[in-house]
PDB file of N, CA and C in Angstrom:
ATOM      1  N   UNK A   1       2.766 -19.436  11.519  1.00  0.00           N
ATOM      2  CA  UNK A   1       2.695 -18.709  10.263  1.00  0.00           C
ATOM      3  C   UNK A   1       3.668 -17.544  10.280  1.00  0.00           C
ATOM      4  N   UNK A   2       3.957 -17.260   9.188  1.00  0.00           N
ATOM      5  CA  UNK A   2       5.372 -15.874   8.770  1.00  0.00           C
ATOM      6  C   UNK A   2       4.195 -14.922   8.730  1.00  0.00           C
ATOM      7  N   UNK A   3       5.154 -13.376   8.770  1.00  0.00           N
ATOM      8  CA  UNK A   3       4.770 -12.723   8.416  1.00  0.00           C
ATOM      9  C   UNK A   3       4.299 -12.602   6.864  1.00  0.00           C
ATOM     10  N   UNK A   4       3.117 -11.473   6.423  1.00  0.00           N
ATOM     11  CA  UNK A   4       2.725 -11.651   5.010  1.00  0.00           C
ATOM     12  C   UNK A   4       3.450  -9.706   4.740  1.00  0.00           C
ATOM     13  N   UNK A   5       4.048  -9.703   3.835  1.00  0.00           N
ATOM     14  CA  UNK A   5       4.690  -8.479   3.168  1.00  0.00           C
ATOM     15  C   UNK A   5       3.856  -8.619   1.509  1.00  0.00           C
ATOM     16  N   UNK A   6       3.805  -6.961   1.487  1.00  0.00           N
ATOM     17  CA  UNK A   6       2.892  -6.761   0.250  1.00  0.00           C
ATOM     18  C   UNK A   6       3.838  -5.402  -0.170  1.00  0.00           C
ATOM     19  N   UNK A   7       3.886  -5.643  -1.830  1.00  0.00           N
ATOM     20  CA  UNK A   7       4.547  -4.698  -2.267  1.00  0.00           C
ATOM     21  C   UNK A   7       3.513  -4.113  -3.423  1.00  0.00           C
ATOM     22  N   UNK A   8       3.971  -2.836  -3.252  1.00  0.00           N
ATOM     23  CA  UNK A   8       2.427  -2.100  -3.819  1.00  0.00           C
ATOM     24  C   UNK A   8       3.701  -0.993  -4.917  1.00  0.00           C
ATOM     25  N   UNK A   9       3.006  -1.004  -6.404  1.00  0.00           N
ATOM     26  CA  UNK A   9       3.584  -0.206  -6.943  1.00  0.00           C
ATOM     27  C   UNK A   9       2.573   1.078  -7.746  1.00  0.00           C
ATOM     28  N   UNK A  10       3.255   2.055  -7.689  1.00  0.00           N
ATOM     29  CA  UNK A  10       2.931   3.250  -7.768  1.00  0.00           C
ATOM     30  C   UNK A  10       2.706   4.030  -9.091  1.00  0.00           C
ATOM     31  N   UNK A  11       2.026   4.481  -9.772  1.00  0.00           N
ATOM     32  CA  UNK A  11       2.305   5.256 -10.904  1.00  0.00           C
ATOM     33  C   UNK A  11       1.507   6.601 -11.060  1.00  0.00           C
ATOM     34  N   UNK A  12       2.465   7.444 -11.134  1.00  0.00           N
ATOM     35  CA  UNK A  12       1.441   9.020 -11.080  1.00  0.00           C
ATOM     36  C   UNK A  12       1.433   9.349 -11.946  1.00  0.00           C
ATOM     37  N   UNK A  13       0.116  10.198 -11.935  1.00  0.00           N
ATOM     38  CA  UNK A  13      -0.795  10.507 -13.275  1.00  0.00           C
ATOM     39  C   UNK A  13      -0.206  11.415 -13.338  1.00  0.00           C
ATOM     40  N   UNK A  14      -0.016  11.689 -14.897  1.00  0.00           N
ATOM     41  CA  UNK A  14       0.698  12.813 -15.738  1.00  0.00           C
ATOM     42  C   UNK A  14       0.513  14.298 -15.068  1.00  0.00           C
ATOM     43  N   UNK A  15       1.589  14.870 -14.437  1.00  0.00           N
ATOM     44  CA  UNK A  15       1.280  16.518 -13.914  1.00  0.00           C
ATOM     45  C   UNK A  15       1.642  16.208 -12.604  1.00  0.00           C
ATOM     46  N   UNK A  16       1.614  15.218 -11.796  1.00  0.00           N
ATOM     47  CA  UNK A  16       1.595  14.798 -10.615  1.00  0.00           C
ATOM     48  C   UNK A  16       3.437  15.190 -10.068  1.00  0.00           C
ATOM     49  N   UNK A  17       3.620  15.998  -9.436  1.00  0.00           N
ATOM     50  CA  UNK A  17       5.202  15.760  -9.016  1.00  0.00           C
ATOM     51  C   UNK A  17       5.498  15.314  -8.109  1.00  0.00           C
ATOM     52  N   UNK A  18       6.677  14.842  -8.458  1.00  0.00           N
ATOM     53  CA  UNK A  18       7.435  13.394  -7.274  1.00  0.00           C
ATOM     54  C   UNK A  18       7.035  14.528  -5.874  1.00  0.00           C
ATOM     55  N   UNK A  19       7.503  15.673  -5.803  1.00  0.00           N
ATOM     56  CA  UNK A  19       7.281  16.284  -4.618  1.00  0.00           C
ATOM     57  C   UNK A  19       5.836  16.476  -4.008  1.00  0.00           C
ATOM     58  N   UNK A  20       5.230  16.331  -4.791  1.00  0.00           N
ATOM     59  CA  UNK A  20       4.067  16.490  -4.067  1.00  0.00           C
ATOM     60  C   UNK A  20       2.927  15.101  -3.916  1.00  0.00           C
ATOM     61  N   UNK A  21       3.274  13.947  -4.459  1.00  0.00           N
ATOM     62  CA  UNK A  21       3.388  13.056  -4.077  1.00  0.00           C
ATOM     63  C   UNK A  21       3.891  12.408  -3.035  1.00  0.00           C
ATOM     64  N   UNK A  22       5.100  13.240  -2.333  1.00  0.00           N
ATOM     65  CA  UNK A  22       6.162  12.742  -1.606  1.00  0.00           C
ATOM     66  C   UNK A  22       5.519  13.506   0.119  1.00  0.00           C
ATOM     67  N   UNK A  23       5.220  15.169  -0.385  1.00  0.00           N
ATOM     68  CA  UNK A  23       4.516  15.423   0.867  1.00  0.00           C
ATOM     69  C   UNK A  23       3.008  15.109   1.018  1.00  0.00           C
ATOM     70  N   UNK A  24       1.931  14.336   0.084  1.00  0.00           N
ATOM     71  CA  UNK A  24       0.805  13.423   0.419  1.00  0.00           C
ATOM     72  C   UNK A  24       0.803  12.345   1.418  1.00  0.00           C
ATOM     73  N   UNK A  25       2.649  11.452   1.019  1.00  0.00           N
ATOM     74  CA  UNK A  25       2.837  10.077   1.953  1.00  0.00           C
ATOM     75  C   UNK A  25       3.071  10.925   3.303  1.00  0.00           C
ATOM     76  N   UNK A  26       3.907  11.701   3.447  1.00  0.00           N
ATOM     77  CA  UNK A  26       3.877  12.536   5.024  1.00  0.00           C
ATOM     78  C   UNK A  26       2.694  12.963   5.810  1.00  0.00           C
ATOM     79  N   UNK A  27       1.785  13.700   4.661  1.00  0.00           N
ATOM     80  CA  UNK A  27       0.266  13.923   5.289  1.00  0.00           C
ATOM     81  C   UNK A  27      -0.412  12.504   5.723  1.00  0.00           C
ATOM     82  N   UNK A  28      -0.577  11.719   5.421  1.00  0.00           N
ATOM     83  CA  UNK A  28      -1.094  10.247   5.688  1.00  0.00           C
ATOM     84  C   UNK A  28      -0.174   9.570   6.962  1.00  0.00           C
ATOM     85  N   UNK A  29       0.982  10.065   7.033  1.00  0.00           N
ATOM     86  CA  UNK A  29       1.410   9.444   7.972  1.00  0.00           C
ATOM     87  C   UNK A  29       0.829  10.144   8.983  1.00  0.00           C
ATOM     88  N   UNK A  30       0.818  11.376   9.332  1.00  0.00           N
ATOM     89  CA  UNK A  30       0.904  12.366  10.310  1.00  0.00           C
ATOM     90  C   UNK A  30      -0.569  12.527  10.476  1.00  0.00           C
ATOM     91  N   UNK A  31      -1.573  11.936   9.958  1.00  0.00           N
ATOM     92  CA  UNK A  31      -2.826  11.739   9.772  1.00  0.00           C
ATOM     93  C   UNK A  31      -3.199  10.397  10.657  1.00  0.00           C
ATOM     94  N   UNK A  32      -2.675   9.269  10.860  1.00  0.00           N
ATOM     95  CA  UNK A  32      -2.425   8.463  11.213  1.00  0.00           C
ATOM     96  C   UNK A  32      -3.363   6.795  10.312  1.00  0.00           C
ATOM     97  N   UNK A  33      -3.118   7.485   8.922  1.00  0.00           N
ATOM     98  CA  UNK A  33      -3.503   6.620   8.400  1.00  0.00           C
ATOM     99  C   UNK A  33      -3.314   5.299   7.835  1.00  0.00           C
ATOM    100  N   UNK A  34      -2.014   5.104   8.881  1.00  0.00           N
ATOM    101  CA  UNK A  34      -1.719   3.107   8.566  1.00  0.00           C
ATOM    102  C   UNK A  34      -1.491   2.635   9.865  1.00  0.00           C
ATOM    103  N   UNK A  35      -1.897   3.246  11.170  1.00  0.00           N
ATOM    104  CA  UNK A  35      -2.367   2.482  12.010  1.00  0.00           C
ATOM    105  C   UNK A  35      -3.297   1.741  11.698  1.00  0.00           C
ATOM    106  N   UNK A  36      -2.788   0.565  11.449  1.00  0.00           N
ATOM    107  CA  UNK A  36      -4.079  -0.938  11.021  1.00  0.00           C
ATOM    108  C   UNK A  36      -3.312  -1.682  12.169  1.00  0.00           C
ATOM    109  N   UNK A  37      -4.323  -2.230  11.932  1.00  0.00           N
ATOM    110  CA  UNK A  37      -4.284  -3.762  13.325  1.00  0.00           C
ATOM    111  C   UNK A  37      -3.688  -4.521  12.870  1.00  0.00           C
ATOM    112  N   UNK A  38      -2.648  -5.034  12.686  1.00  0.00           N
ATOM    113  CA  UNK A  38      -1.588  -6.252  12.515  1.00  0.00           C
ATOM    114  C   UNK A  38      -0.459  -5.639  11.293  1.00  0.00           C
ATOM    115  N   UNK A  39      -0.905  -4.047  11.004  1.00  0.00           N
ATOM    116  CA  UNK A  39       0.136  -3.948  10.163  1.00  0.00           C
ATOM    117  C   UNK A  39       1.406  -3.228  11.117  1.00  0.00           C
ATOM    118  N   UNK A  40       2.918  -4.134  11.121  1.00  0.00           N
ATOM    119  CA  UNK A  40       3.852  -3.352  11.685  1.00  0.00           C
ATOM    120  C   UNK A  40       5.071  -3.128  11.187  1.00  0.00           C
ATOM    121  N   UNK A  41       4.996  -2.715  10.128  1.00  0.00           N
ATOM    122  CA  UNK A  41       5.844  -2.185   9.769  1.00  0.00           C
ATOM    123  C   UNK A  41       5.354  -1.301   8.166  1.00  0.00           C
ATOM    124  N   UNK A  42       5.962  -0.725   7.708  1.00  0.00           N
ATOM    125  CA  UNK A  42       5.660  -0.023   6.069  1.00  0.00           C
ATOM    126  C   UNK A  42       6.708   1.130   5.526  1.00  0.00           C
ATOM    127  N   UNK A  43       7.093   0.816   4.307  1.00  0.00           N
ATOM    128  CA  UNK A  43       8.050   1.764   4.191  1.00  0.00           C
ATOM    129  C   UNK A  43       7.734   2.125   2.479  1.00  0.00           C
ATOM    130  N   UNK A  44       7.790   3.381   2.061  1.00  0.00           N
ATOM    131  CA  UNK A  44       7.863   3.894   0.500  1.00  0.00           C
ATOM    132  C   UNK A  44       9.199   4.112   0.553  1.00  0.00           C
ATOM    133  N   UNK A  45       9.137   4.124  -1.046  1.00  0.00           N
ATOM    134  CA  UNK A  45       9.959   3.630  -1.422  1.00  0.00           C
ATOM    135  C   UNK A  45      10.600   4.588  -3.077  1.00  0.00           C
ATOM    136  N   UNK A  46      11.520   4.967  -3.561  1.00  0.00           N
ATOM    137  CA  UNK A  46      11.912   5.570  -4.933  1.00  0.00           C
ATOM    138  C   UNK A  46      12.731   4.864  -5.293  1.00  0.00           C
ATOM    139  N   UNK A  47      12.253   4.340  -6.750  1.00  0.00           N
ATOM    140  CA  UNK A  47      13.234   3.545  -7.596  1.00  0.00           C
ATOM    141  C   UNK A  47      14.876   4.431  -7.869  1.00  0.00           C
ATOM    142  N   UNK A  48      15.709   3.370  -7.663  1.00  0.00           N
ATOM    143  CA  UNK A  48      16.885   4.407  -8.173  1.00  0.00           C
ATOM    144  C   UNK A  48      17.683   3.504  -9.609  1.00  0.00           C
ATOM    145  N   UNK A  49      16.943   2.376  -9.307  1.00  0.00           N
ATOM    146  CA  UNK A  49      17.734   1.994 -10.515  1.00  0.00           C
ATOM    147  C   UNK A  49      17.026   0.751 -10.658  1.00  0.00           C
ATOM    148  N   UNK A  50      17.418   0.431 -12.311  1.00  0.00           N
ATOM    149  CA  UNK A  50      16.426  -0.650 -13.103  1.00  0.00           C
ATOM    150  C   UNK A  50      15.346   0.060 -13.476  1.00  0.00           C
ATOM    151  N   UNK A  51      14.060  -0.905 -13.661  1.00  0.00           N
ATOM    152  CA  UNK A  51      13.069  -0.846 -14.375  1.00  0.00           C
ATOM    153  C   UNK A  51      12.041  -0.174 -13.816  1.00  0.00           C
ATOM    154  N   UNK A  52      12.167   0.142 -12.576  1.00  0.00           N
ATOM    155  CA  UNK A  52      11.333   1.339 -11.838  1.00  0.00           C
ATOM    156  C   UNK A  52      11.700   2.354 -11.339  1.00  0.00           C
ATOM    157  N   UNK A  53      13.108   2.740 -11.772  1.00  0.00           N
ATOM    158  CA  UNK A  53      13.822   3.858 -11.540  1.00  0.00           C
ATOM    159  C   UNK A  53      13.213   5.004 -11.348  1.00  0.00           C
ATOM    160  N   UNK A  54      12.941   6.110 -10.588  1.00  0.00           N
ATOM    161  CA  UNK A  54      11.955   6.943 -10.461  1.00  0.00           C
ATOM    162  C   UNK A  54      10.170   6.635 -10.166  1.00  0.00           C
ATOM    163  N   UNK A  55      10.170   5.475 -10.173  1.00  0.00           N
ATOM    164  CA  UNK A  55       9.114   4.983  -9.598  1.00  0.00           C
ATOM    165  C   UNK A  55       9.390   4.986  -8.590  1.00  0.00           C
ATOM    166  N   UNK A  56       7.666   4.506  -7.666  1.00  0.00           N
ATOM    167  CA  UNK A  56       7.445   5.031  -6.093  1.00  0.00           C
ATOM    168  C   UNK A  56       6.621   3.237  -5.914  1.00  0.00           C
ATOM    169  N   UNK A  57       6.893   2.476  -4.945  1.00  0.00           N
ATOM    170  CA  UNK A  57       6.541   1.422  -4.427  1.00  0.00           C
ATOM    171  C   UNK A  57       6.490   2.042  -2.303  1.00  0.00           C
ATOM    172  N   UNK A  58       5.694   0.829  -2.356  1.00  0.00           N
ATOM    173  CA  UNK A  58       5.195   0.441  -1.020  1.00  0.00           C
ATOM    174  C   UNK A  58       5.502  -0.551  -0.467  1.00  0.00           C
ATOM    175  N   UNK A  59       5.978  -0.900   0.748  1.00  0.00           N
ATOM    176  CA  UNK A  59       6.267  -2.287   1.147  1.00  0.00           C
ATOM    177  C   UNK A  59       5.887  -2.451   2.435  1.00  0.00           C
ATOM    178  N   UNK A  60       4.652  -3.045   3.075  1.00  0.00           N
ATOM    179  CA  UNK A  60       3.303  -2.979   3.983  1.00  0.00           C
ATOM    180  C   UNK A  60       4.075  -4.486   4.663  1.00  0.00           C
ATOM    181  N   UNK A  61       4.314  -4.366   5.937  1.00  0.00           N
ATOM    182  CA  UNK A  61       4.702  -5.631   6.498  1.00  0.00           C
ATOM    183  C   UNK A  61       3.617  -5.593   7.975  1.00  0.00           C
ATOM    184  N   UNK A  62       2.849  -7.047   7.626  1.00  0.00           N
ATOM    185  CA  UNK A  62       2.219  -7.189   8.268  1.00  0.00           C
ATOM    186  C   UNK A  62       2.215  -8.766   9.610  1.00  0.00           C
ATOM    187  N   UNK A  63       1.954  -8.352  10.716  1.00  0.00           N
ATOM    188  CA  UNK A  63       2.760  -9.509  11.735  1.00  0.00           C
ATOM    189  C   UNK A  63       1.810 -11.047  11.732  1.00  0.00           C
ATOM    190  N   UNK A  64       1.467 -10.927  10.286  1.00  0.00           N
ATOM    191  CA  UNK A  64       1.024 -12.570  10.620  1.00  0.00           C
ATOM    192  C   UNK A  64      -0.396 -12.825   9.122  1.00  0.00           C
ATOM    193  N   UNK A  65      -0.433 -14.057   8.918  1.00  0.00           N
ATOM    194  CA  UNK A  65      -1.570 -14.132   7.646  1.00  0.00           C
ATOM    195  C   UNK A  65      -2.659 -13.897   8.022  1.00  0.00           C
ATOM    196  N   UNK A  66      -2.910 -14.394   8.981  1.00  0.00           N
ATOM    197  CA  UNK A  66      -4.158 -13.901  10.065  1.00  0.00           C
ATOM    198  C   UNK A  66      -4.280 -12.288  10.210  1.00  0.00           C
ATOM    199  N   UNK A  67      -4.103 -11.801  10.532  1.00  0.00           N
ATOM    200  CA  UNK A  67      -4.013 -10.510  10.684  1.00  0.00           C
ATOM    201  C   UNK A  67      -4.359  -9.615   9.149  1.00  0.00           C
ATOM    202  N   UNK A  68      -3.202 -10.089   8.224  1.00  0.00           N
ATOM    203  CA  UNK A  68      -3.286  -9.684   6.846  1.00  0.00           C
ATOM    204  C   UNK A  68      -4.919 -10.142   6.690  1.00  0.00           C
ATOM    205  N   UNK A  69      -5.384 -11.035   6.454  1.00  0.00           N
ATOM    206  CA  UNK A  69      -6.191 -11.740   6.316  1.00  0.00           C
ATOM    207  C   UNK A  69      -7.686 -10.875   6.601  1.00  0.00           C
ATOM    208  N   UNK A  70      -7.398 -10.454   7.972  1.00  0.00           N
ATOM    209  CA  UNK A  70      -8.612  -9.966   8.826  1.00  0.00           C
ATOM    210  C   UNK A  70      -8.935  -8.883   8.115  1.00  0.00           C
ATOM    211  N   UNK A  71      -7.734  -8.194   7.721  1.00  0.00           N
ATOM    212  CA  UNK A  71      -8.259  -6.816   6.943  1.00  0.00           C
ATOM    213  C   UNK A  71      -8.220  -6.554   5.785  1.00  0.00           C
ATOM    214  N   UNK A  72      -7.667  -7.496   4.692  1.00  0.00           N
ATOM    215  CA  UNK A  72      -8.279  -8.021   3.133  1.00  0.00           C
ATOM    216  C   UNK A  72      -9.018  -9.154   2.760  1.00  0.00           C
ATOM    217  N   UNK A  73      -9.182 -10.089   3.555  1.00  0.00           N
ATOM    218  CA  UNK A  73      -9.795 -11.284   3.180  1.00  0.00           C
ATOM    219  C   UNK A  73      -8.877 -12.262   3.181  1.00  0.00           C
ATOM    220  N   UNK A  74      -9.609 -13.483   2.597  1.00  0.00           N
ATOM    221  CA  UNK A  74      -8.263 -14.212   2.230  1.00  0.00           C
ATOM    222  C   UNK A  74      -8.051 -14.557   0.637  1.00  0.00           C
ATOM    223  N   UNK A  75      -6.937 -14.868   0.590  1.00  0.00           N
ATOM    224  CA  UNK A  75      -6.675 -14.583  -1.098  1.00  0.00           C
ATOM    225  C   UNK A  75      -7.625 -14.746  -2.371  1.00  0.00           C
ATOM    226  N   UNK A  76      -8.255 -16.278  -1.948  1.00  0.00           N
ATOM    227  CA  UNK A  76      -9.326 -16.559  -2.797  1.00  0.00           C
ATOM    228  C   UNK A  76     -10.597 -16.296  -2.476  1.00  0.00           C
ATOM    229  N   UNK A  77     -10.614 -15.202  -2.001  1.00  0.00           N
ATOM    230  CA  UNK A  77     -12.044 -14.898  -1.693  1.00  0.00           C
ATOM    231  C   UNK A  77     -11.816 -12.532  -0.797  1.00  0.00           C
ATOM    232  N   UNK A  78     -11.250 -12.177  -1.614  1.00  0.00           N
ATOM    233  CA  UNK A  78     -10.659 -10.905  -1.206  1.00  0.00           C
ATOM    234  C   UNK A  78     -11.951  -9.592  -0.702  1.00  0.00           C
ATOM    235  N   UNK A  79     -12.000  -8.796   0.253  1.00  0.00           N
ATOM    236  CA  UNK A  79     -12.617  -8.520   0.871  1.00  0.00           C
ATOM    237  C   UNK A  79     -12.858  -6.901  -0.502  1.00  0.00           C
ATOM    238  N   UNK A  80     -14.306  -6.654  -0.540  1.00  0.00           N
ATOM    239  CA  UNK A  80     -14.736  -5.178  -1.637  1.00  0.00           C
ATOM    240  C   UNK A  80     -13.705  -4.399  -0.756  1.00  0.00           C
ATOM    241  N   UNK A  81     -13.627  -3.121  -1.629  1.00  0.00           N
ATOM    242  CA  UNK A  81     -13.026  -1.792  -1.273  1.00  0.00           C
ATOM    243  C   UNK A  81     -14.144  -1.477  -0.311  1.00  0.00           C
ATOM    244  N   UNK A  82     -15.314  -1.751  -0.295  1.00  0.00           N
ATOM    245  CA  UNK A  82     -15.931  -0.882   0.546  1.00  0.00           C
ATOM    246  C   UNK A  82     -15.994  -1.420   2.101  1.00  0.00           C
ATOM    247  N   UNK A  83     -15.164  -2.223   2.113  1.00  0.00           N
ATOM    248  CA  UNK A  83     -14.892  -3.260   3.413  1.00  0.00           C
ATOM    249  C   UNK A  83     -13.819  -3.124   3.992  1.00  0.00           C
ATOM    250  N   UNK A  84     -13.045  -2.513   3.318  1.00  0.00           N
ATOM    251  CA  UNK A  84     -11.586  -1.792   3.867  1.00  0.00           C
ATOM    252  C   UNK A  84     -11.717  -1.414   4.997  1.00  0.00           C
ATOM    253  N   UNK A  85     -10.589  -1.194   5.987  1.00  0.00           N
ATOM    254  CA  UNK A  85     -10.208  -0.063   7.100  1.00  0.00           C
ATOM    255  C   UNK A  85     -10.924   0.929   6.987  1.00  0.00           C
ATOM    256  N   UNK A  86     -11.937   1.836   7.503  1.00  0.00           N
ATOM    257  CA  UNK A  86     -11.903   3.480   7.456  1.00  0.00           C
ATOM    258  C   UNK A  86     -10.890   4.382   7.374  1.00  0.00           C
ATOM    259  N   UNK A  87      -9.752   4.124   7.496  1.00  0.00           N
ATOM    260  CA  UNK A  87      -8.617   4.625   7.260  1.00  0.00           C
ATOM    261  C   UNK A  87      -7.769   4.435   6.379  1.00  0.00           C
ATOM    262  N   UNK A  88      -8.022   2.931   5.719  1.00  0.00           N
ATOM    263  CA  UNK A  88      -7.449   2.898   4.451  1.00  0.00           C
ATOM    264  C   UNK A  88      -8.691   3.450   2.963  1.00  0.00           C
ATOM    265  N   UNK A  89      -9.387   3.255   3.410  1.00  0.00           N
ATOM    266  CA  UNK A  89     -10.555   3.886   2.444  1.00  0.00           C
ATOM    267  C   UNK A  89     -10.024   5.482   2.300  1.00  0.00           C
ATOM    268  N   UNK A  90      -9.192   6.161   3.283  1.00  0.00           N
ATOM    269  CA  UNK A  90      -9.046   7.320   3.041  1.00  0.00           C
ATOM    270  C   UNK A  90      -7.941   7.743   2.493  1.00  0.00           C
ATOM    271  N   UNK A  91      -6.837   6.503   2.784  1.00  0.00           N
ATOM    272  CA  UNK A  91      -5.684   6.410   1.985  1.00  0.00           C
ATOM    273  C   UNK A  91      -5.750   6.271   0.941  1.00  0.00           C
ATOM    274  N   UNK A  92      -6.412   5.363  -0.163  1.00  0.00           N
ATOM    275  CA  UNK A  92      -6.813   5.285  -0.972  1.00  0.00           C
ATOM    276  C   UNK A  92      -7.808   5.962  -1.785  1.00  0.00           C
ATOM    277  N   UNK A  93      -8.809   6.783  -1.346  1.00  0.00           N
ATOM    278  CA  UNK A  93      -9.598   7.623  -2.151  1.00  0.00           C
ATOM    279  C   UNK A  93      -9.325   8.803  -2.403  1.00  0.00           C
ATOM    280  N   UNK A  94      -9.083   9.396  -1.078  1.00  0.00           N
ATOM    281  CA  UNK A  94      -8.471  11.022  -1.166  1.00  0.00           C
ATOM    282  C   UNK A  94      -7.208  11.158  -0.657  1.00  0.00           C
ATOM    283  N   UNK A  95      -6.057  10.357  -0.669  1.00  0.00           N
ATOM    284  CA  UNK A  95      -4.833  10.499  -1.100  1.00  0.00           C
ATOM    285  C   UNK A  95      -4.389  10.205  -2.298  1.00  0.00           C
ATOM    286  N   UNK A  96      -4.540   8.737  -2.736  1.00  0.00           N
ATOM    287  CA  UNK A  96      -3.618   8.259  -3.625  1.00  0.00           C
ATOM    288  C   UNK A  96      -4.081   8.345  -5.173  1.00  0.00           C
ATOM    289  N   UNK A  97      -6.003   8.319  -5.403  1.00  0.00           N
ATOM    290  CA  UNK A  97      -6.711   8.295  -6.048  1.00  0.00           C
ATOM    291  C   UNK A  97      -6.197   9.776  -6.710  1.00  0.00           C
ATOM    292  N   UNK A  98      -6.659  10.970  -6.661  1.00  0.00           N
ATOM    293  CA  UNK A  98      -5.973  12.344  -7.528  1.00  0.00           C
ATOM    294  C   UNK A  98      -4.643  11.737  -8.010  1.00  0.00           C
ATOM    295  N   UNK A  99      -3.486  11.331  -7.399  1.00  0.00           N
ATOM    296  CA  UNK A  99      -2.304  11.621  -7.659  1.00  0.00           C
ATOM    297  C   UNK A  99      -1.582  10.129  -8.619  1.00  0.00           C
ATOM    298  N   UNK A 100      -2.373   9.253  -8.303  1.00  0.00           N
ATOM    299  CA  UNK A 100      -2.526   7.763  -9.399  1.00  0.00           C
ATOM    300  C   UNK A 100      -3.067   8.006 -10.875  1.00  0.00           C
ATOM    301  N   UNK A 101      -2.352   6.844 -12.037  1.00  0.00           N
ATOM    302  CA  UNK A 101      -2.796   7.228 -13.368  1.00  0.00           C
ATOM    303  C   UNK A 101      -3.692   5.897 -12.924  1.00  0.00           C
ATOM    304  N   UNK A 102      -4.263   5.268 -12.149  1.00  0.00           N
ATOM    305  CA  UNK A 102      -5.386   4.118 -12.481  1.00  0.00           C
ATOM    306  C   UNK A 102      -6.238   4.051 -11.083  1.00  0.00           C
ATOM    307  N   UNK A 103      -6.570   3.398 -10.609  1.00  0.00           N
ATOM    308  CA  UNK A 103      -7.760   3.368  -9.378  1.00  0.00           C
ATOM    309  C   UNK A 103      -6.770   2.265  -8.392  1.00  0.00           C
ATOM    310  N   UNK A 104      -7.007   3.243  -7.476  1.00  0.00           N
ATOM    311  CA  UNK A 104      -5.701   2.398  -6.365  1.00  0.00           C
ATOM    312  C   UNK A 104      -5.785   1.015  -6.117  1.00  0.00           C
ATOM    313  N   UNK A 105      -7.186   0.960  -6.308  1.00  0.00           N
ATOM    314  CA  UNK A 105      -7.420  -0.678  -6.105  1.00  0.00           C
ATOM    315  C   UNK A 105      -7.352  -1.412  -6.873  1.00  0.00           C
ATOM    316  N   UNK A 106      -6.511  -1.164  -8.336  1.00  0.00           N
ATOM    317  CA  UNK A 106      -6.167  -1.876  -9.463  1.00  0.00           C
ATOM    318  C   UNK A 106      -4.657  -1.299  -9.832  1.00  0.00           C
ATOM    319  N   UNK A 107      -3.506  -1.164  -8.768  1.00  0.00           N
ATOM    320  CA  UNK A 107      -2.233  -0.900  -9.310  1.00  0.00           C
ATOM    321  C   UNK A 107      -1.702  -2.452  -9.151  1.00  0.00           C
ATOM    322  N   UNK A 108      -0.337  -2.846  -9.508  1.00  0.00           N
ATOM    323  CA  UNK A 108       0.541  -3.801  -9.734  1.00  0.00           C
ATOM    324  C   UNK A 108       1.016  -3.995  -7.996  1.00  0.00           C
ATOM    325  N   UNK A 109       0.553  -5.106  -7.633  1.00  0.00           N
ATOM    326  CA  UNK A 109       0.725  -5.428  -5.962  1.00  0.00           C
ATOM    327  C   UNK A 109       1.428  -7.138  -6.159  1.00  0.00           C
ATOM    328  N   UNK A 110       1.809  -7.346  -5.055  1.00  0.00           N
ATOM    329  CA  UNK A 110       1.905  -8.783  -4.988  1.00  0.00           C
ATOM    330  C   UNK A 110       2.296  -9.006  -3.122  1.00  0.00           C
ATOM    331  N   UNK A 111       1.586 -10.125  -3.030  1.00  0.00           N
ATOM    332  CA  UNK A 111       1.664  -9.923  -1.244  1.00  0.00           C
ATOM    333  C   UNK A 111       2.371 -11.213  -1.181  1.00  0.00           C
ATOM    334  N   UNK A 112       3.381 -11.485  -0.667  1.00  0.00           N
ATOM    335  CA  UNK A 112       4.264 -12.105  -0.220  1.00  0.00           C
ATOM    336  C   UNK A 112       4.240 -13.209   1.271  1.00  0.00           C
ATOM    337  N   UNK A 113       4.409 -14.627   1.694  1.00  0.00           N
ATOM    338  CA  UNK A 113       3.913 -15.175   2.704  1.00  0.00           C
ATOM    339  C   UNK A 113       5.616 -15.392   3.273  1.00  0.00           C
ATOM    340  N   UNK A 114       6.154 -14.865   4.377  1.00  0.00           N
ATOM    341  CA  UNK A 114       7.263 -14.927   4.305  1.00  0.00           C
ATOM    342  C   UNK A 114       7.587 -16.652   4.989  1.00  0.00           C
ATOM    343  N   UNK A 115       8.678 -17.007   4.490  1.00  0.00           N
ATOM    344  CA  UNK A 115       9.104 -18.662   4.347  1.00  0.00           C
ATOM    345  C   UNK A 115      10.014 -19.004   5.605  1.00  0.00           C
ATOM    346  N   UNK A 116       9.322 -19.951   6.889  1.00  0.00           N
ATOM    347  CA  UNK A 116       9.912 -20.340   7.598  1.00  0.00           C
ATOM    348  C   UNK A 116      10.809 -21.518   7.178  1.00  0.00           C
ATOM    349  N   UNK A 117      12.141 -21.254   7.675  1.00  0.00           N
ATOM    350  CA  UNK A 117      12.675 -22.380   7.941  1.00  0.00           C
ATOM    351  C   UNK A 117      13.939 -22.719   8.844  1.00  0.00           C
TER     352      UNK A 117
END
């Protein structure tokens, strides 16, 4: 199996500045809140051009479907928020939740199965 990559997009609630949005993702890092078990790699991201230009995305690379799997479920059958990581529960409630215009667990995502060949 490939790795599974998930791209997570971002939208901040009105008042919210790119800067302080920008030092939240630093606090979370330095917090150590995406040490997850099979996730290795992750990078944010600022639109510079096109249709999300000034938008903020996520791109979560994780070393296998299995792994992805273990800590969302599997696609047709996806694991509650309240089943999350303890650490992503914190990424998501009291990071991203204030500084989001919708509930983190309902932004524009799409997880990706990367294609051997």
């Amino acid at each position: 199996m490939g790795r599974v990559v998930s791209v997570h997009e971002y939208e901040l609630r009105p008042g919210v500045e790119p800067a302080d949005f920008e030092r939240a993702l630093g606090d979370a890092e330095r917090r150590g809140l995406f040490d997850l078990p099979g996730l290795s790699e992750h990078h944010f991201l600022r639109g510079l051009k096109g249709a999300r230009r000034g938008g903020y995305a996520a791109v979560w690379i994780f070393e296998s479907r299995e792994a992805w799997e273990k800590l969302w479920g599997p696609p047709g059958a996806p694991l509650p928020p309240s089943h999350y990581p303890p650490k992503w529960q914190v990424w998501e409630n009291e990071i991203l939740a204030p500084m989001l215009s919708q509930d983190p667990d309902t932004i524009r995502f799409t997880s990706y199965e990367e294609v051997r060949h």
